[in-house]
Protein backbone atom coordinates (compact mmCIF):
# COMPACT_ATOMS: atom_id res chain seq x y z
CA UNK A 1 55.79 0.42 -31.38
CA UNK A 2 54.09 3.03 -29.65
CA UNK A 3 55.05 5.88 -32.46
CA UNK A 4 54.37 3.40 -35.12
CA UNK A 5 50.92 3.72 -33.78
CA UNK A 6 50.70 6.93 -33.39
CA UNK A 7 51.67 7.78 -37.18
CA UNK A 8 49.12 5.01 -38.45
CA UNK A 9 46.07 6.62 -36.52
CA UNK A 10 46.99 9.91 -37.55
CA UNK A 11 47.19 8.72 -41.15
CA UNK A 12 43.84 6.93 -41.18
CA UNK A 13 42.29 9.87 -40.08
CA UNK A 14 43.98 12.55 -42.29
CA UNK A 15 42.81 9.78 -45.10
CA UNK A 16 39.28 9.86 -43.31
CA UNK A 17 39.31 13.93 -43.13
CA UNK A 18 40.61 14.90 -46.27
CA UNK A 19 37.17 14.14 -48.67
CA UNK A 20 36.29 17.95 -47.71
CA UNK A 21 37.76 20.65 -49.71
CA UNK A 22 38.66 22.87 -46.47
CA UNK A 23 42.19 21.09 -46.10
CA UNK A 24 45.51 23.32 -45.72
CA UNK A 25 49.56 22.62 -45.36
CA UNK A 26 51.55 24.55 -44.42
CA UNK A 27 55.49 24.65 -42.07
CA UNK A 28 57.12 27.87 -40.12
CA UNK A 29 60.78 28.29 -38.85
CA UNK A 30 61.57 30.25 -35.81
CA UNK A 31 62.77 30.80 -32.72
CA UNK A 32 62.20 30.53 -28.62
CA UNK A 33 63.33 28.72 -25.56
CA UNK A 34 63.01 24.83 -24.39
CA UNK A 35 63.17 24.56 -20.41
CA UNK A 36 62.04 21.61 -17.92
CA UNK A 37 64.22 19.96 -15.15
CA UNK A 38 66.67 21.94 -16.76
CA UNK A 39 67.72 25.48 -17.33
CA UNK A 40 65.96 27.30 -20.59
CA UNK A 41 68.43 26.68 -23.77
CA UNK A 42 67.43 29.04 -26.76
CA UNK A 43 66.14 26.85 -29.70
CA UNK A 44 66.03 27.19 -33.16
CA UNK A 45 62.22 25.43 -34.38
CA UNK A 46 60.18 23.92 -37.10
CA UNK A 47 56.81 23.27 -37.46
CA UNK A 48 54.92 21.16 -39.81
CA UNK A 49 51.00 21.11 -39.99
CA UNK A 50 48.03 19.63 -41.60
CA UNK A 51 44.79 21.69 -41.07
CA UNK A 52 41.00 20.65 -41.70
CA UNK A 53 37.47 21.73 -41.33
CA UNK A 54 36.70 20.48 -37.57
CA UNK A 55 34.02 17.88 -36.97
CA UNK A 56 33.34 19.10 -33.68
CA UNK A 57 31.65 22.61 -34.00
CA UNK A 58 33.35 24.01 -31.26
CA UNK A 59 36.12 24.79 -33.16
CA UNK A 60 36.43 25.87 -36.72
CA UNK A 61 39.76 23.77 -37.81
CA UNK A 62 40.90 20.60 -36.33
CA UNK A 63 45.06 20.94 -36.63
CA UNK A 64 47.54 18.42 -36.88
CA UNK A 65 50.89 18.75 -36.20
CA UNK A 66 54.35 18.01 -35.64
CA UNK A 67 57.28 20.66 -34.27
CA UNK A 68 60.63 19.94 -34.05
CA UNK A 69 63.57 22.14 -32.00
CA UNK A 70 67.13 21.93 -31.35
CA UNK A 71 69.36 24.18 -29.23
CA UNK A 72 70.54 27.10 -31.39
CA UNK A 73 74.54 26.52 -30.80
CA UNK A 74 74.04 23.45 -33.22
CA UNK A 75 73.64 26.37 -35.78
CA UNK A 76 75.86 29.09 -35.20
CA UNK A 77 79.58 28.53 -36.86
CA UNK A 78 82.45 26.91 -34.92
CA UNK A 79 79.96 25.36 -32.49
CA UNK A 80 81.15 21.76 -33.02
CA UNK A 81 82.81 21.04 -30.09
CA UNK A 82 80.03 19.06 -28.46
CA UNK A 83 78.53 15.64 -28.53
CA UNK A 84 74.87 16.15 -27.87
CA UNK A 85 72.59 18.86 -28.84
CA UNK A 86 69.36 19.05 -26.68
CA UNK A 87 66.10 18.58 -28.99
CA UNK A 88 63.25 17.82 -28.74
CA UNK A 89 60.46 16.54 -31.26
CA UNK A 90 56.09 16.80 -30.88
CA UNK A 91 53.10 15.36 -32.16
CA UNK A 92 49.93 17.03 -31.58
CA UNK A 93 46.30 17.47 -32.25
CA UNK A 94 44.54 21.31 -31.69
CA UNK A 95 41.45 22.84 -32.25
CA UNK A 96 41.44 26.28 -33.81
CA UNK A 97 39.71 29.06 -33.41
CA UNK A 98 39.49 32.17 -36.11
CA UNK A 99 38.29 35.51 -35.38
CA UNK A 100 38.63 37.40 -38.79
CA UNK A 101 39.96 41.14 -37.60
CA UNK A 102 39.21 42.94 -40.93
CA UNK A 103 39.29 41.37 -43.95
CA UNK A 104 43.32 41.35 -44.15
CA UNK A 105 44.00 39.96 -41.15
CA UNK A 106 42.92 37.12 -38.85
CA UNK A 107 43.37 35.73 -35.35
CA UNK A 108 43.76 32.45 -34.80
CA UNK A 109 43.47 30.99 -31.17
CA UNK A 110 44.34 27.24 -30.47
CA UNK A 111 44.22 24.94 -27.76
CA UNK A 112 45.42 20.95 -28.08
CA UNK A 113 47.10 17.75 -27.11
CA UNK A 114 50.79 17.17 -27.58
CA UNK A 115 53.01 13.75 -27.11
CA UNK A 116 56.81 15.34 -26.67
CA UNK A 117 59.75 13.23 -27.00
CA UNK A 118 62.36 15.14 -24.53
CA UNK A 119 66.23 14.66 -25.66
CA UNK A 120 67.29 17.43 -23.26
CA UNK A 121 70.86 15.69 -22.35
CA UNK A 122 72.20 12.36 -24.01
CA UNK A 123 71.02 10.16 -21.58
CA UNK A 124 67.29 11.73 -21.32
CA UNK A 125 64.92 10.02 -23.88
CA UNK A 126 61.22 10.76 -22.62
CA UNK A 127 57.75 10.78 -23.83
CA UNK A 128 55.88 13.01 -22.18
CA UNK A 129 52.22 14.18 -22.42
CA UNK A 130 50.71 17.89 -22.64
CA UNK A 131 48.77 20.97 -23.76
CA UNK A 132 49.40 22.98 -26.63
CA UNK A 133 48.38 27.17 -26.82
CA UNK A 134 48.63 28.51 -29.50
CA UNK A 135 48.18 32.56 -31.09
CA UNK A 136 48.25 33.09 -34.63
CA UNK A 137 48.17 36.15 -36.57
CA UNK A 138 47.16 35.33 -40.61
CA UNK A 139 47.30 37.65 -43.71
CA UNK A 140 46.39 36.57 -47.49
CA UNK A 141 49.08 36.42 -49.81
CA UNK A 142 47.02 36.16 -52.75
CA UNK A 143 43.73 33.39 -52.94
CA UNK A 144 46.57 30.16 -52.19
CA UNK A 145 48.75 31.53 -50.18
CA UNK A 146 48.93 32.40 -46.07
CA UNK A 147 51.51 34.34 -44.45
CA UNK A 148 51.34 33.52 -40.15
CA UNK A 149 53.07 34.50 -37.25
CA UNK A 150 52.35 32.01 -34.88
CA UNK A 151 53.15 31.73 -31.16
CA UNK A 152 53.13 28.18 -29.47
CA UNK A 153 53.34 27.46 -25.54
CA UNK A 154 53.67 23.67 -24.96
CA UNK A 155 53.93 22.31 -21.68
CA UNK A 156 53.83 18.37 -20.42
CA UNK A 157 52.70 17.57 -17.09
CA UNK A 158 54.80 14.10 -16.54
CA UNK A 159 58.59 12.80 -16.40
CA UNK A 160 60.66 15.95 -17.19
CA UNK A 161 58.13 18.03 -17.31
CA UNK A 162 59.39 20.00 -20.43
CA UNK A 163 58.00 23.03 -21.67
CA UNK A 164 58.76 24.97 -24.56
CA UNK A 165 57.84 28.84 -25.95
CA UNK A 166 58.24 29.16 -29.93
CA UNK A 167 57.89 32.49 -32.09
CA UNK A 168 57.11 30.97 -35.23
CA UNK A 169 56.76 32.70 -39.28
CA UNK A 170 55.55 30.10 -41.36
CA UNK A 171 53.11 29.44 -44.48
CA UNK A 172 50.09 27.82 -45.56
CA UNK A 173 48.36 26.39 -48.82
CA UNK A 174 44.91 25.43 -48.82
CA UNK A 175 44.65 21.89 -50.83
């Protein structure tokens, strides 16, 4: 139930954003580690977002997103043997900052709220609350497109205290 709501709030106000033109969409793939009361496992990530001009002026985008890892053995051939594959899954909320470096490149700082669903081992199924910082390097394909290299640092301060490190290539489409 609590999810259900989650998605619906974050709908209404994606429907409730998107009347300005200064909307983007945009996914990366990469790589990094996932740790808590656990030891670090090397995951393989994705990363889906939905960016808009921010109504708080603060910050110049308001980002929403949603990042999804699982433990890189569920990858790599012959690496069938087990059961369970730790994963977990995120939804956030960041603000952004930019910082246009010359007129190639920009930097993109971001700081945010995440709700993690932890599915370290099979019998571990928690929601847990934290931050989100985020680095972001940006260059222009062409007027459409953006190339990034984004890093993300997520941490959650309750049950398992999970924490994850991504090194993510990914790109964007302004809508």
């Amino acid at each position: 139930m609590r999810i259900l709501f989650i998605i619906f709030l974050l709908f209404s106000t994606f429907c409730t954003l998107a009347q300005n033109n200064d909307n983007s969409i945009g996914a990366g793939l990469g790589i990094g580690s996932f740790t808590g009361d656990f030891p670090a496992q090397t995951v393989f990530g994705a990363k889906l977002f939905y960016e808009t001009r921010s109504p708080v002026s603060i910050f110049n985008k308001l980002q929403f997103h949603t990042t999804l890892a699982q433990k890189i053995e569920k990858f790599l051939p012959d690496s069938f043997n087990s059961n369970h594959y730790s994963y977990f899954i995120n939804l956030g909320l960041s603000g952004i900052f930019e910082q246009p470096l010359n007129q190639a490149i920009t930097i993109r700082e971001g700081i945010g709220l995440i709700y993690l669903n932890d599915r370290s081992f099979d019998d571990i199924n928690t929601w847990n609350i934290g931050t989100l910082l985020s680095l972001g390097f940006l260059t222009n394909l062409n007027r459409e497109f953006i190339i990034t290299l984004n890093i993300d640092y997520g941490i959650t301060f309750n049950n398992t205290n999970s924490r994850y490190f991504l090194l993510l290539v990914g790109i964007s489409h302004g809508i």
